[in-house]
Structures are given as structure tokens and as C-alpha cells.
C-alpha atoms as a PDB file:
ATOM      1  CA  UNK A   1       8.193 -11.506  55.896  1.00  0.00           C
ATOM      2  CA  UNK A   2       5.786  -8.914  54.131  1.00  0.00           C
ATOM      3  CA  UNK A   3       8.531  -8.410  51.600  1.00  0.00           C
ATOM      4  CA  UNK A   4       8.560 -11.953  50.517  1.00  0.00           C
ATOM      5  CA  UNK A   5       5.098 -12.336  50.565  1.00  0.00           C
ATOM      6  CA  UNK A   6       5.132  -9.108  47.762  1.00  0.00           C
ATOM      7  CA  UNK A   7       8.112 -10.161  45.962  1.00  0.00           C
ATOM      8  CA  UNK A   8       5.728 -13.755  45.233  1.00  0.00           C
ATOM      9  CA  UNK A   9       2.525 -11.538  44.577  1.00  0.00           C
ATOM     10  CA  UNK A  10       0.595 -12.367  41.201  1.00  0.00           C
ATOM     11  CA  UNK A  11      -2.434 -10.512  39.965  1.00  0.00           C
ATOM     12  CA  UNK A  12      -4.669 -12.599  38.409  1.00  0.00           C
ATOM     13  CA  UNK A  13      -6.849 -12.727  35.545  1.00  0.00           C
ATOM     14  CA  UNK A  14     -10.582 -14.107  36.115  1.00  0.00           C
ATOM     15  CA  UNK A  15     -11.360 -14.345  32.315  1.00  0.00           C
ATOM     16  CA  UNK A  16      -8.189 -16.407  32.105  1.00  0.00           C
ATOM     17  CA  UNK A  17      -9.166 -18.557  35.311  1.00  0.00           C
ATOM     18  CA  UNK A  18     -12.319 -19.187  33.785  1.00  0.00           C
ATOM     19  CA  UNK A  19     -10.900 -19.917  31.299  1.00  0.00           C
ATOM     20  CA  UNK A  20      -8.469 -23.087  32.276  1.00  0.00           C
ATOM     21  CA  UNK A  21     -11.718 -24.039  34.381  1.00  0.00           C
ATOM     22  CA  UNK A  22     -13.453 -27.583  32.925  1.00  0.00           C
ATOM     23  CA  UNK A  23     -16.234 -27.363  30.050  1.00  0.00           C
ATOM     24  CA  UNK A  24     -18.714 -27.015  32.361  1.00  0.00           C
ATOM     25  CA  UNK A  25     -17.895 -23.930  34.254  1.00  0.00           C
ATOM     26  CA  UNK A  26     -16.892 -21.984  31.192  1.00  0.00           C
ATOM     27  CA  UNK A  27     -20.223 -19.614  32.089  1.00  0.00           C
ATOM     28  CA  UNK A  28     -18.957 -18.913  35.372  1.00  0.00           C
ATOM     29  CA  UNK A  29     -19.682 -15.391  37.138  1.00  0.00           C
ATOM     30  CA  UNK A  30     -16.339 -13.978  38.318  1.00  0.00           C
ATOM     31  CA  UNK A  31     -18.056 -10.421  39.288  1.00  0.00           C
ATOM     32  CA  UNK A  32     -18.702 -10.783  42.422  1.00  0.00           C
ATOM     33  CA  UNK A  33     -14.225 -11.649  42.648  1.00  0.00           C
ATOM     34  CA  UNK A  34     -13.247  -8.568  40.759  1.00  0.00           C
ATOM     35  CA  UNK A  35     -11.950  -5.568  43.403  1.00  0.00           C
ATOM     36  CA  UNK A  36     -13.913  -2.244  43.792  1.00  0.00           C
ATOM     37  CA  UNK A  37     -13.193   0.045  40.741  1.00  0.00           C
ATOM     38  CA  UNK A  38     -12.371  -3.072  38.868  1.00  0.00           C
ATOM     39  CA  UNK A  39     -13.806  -3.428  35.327  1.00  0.00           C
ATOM     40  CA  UNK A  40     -15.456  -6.698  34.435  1.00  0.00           C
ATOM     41  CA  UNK A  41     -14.065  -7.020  30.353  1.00  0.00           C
ATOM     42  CA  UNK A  42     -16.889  -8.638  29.071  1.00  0.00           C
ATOM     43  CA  UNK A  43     -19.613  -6.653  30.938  1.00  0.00           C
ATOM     44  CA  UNK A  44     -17.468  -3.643  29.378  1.00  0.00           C
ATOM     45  CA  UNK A  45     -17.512  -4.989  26.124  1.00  0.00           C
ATOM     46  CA  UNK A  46     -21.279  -5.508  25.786  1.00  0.00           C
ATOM     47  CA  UNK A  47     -22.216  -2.279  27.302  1.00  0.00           C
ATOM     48  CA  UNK A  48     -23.514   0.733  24.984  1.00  0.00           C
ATOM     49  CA  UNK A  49     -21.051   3.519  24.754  1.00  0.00           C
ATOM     50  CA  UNK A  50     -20.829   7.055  23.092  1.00  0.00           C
ATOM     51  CA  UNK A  51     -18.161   6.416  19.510  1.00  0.00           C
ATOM     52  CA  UNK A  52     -17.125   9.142  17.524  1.00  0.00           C
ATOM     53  CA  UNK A  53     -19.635   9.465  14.463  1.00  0.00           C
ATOM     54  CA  UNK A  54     -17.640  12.587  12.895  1.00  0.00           C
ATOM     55  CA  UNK A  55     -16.584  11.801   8.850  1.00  0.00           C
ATOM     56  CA  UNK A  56     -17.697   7.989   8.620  1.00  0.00           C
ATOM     57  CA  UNK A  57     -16.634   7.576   4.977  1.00  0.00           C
ATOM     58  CA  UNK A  58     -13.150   8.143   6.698  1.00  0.00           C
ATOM     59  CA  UNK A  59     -13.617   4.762   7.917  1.00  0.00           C
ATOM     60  CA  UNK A  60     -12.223   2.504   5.194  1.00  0.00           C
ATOM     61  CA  UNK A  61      -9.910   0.618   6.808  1.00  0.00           C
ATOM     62  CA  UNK A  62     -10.378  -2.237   7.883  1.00  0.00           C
ATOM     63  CA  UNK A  63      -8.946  -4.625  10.826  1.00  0.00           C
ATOM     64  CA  UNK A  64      -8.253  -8.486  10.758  1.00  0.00           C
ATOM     65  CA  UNK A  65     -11.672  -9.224  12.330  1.00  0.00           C
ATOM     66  CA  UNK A  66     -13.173  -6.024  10.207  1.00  0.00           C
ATOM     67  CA  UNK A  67     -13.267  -3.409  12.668  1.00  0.00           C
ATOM     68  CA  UNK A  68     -13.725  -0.105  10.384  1.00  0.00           C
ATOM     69  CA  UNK A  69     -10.642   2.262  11.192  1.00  0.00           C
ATOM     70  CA  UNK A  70      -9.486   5.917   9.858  1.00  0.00           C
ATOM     71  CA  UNK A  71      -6.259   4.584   8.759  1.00  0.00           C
ATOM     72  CA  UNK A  72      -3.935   1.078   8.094  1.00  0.00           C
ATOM     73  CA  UNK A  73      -1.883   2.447  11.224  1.00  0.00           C
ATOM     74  CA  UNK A  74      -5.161   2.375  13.457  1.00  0.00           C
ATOM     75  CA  UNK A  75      -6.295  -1.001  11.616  1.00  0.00           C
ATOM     76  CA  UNK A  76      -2.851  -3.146  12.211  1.00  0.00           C
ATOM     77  CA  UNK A  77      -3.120  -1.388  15.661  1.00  0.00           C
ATOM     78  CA  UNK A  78      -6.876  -3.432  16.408  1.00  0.00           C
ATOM     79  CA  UNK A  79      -5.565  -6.210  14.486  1.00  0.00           C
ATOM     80  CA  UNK A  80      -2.936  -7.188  17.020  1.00  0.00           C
ATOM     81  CA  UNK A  81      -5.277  -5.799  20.082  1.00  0.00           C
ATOM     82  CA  UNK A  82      -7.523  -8.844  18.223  1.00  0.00           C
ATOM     83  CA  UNK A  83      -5.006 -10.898  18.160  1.00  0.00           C
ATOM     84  CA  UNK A  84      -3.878 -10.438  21.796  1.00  0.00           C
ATOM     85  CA  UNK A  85      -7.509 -10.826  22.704  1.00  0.00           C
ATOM     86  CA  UNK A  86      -7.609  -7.549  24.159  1.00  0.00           C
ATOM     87  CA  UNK A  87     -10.891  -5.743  25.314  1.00  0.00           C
ATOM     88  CA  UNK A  88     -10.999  -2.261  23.440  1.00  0.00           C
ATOM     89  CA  UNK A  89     -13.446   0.398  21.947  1.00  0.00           C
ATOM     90  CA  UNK A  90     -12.879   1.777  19.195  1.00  0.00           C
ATOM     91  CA  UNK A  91     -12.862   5.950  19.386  1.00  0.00           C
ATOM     92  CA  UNK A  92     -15.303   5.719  22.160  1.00  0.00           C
ATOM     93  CA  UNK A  93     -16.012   9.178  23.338  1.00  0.00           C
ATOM     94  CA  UNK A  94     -14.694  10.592  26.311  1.00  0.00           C
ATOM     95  CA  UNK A  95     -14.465  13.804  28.612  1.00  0.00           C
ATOM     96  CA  UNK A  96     -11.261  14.779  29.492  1.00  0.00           C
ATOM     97  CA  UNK A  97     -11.384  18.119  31.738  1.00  0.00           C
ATOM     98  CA  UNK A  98     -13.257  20.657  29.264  1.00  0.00           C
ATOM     99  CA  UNK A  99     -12.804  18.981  25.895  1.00  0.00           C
ATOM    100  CA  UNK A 100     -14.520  15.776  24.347  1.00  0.00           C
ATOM    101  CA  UNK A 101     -11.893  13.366  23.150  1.00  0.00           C
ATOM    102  CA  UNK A 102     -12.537  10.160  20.771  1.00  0.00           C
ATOM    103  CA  UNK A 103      -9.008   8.094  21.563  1.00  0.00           C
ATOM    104  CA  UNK A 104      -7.865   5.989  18.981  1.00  0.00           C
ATOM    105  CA  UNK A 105      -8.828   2.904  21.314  1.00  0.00           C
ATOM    106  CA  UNK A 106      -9.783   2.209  24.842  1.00  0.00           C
ATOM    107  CA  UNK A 107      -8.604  -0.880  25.881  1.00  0.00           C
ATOM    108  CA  UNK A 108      -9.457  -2.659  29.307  1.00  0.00           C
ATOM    109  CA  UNK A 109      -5.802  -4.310  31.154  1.00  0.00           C
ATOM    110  CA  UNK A 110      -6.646  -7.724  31.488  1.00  0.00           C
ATOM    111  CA  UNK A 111      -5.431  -8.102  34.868  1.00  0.00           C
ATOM    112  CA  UNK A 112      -5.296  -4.512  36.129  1.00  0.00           C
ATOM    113  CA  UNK A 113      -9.069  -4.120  34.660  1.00  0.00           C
ATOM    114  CA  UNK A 114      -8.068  -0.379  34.416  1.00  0.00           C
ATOM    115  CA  UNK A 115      -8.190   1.436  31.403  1.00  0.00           C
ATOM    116  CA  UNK A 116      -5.526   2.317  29.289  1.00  0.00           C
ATOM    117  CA  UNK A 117      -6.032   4.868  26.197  1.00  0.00           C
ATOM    118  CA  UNK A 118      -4.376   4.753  22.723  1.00  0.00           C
ATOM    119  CA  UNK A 119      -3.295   7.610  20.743  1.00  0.00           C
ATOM    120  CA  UNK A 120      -1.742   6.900  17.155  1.00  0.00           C
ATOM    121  CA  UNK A 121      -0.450  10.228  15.674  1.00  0.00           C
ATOM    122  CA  UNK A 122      -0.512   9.219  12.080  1.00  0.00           C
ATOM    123  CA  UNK A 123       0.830  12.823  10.755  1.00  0.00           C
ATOM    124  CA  UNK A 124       3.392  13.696  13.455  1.00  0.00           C
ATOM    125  CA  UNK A 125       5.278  15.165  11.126  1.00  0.00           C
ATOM    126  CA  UNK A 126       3.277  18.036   9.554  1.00  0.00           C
ATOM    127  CA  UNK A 127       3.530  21.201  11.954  1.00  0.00           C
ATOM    128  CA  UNK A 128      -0.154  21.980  12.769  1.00  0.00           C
ATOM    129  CA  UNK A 129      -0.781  17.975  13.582  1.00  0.00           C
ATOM    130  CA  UNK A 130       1.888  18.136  15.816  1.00  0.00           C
ATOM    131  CA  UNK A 131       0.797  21.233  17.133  1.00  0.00           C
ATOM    132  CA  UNK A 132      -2.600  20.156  18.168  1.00  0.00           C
ATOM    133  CA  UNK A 133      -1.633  16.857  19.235  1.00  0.00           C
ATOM    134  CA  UNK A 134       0.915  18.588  21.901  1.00  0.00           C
ATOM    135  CA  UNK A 135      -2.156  20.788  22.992  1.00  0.00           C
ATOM    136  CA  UNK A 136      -4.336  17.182  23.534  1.00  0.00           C
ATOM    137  CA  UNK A 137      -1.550  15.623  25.055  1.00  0.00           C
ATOM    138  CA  UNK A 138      -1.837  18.462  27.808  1.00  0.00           C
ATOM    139  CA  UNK A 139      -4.916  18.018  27.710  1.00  0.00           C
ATOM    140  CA  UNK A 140      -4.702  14.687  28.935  1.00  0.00           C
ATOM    141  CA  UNK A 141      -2.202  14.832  31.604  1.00  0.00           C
ATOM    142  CA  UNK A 142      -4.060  17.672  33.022  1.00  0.00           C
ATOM    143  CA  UNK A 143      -7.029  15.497  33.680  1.00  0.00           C
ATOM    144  CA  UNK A 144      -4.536  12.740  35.074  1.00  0.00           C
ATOM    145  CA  UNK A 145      -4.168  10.692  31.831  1.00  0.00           C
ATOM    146  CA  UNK A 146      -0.039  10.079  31.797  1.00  0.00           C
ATOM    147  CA  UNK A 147       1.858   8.334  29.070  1.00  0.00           C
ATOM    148  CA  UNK A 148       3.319   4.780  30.146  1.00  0.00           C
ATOM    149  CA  UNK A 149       0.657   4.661  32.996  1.00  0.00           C
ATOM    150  CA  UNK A 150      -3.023   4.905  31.363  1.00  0.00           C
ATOM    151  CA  UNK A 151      -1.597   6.365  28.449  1.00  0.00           C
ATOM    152  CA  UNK A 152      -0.163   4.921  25.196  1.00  0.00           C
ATOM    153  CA  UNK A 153       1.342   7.488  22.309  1.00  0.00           C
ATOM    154  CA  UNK A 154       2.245   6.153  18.996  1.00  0.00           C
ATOM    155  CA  UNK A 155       3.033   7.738  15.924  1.00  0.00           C
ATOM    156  CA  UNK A 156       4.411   7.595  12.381  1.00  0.00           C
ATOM    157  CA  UNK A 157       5.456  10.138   9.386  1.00  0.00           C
ATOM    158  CA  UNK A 158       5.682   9.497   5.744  1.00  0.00           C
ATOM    159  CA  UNK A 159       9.415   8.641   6.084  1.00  0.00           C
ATOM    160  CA  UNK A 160       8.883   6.242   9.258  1.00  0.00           C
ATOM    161  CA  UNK A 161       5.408   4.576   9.287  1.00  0.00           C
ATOM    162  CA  UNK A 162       4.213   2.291  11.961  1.00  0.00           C
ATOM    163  CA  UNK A 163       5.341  -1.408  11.732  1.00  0.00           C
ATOM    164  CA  UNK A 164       3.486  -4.541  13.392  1.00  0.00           C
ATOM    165  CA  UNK A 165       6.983  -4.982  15.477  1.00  0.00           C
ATOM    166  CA  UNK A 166       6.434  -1.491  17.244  1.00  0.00           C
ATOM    167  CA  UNK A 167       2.407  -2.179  18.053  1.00  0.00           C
ATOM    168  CA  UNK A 168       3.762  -5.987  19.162  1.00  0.00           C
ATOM    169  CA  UNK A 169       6.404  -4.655  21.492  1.00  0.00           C
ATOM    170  CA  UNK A 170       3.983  -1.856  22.928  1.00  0.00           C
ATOM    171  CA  UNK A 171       1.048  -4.554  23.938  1.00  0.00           C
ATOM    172  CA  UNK A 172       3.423  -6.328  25.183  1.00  0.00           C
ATOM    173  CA  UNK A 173       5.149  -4.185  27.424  1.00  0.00           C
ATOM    174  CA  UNK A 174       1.729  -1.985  28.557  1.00  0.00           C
ATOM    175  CA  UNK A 175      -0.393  -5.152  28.467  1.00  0.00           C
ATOM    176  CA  UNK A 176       1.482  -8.139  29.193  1.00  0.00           C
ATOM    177  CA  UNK A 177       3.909  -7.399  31.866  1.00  0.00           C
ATOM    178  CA  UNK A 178       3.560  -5.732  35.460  1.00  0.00           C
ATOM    179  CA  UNK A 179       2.601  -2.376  35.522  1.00  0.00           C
END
């Protein structure tokens, strides 16, 4: 019996509860339903938080809803996280064992209401990027950060850069489906 029960086992969304609810509950609390560790998305989303302030005239591009980003990879990237209506900071800063990180985005599951980084390696392919980035990826699964878990890695070189397909398929696979 318990394995039928967990075969038919849905986690649920309270933003998209709310959300089907009638007009007049739209400005429903769902707090005091989300699990212990669980983050509330739009209590997440309001609150203050540490962003990387290092080179700001690096920040030229620009996503669909005009999110300032280092590069057109990191802008299509909060474009479709937009798009998807996906909770995310932008290169919030973070501690990860001894080093401060700023991830490309922090993004909130929307029915896990764990949170997932997102690291776009836009030079993979010049040596001393690639070196470094090996040395933060380390970094992070020392500290218990693991790729395909609460961990996302893309990246692109001059010969192969990221397409909208690629950030579309990852969403949907890390975001939309079971983890």
C-alpha cells in the first residue's frame, strides 16, 4: 500500500494554488502551509540581500524585463527564468566554505522551495577561465553544492555559444520536472 500511495505523490505549489484560487483570495497567506526549511518565493524575493557590486559598467546587458547582466549569455539566461516566472537573484552573494561566491543566479524551485544555483561559464574555452572555474566548481561541491542537484553549470566558447534551446531544456528539466 505505501508504494502506491508514493507512486500517486504530487508536491505542490502554493503560489500556483493561490493562484487558481477565485479573485478574492488572490492575497492569501500560504506561510503558515510551507514545510520547515521551506522558502516562501515571494517573501524571498522582497527580502534585502548582499549582490555582487564588483565592475558595474560590466553590466550592460540587459534581460527581457531589464535585469542588468555581465553578458547576452547571462541576459537570455534571466530572460527565460522571466519567462518561466521563476524566483531568482541575480549574483547575490554567497559563502561557500572559505570563499565568497556571486553565482550567476539563485533561483528558488517552485515546488521544492530549495535553492538551486546557476553558473554560466561564458569563456570555457580559454585555459586560465577554465582553470579557475574547475577550482570554484570544487569549491562548491566541497561545501555540498552538486551539479544536477542544487547545482546548474552552463557554458559556451566562441565557436559554440549558448542558444535559448539549451537554457529552455535546462529550466525545464531542473525546474519543471521531479527532482
Amino acid at each position: 500500500m505505501p508504494e502506491k500511495m508514493l507512486s500517486q505523490f504530487q508536491l505542490y505549489s502554493p503560489v500556483e494554488i493561490r493562484a487558481s484560487l477565485p479573485a478574492h483570495y488572490q492575497d492569501f497567506d500560504f506561510s503558515p502551509f510551507l514545510l520547515p526549511g521551506d522558502i516562501n518565493p515571494e517573501k524571498w524575493l522582497q527580502a534585502h540581500y548582499r549582490k555582487n557590486s564588483k565592475y558595474p559598467q560590466e553590466l550592460k546587458h540587459f534581460s527581457k524585463g531589464g535585469l542588468p547582466t555581465r553578458s547576452k549569455a547571462e541576459a537570455d539566461i534571466a530572460t527565460m527564468l522571466e519567462e518561466f516566472q521563476l524566483a531568482f537573484r541575480y549574483e547575490p552573494l554567497i559563502q561557500v566554505g572559505q570563499y565568497e561566491y556571486a553565482p550567476d543566479f539563485c533561483i528558488v524551485h517552485p515546488t521544492h522551495r530549495l535553492l538551486i544555483l546557476w553558473e554560466h561559464f561564458g569563456m570555457i574555452d580559454q585555459p586560465d577561465y577554465a582553470c579557475k572555474t574547475i577550482q570554484k566548481l570544487n569549491s562548491y561541491a566541497e561545501n555540498g553544492y552538486h551539479l544536477g542537484l542544487n547545482l546548474i553549470m552552463t557554458y559556451e566558447t566562441k565557436k559554440h555559444p549558448l542558444h535559448f534551446g539549451h537554457i529552455q531544456d535546462c529550466i525545464k528539466k531542473y525546474f519543471l520536472q521531479p527532482l
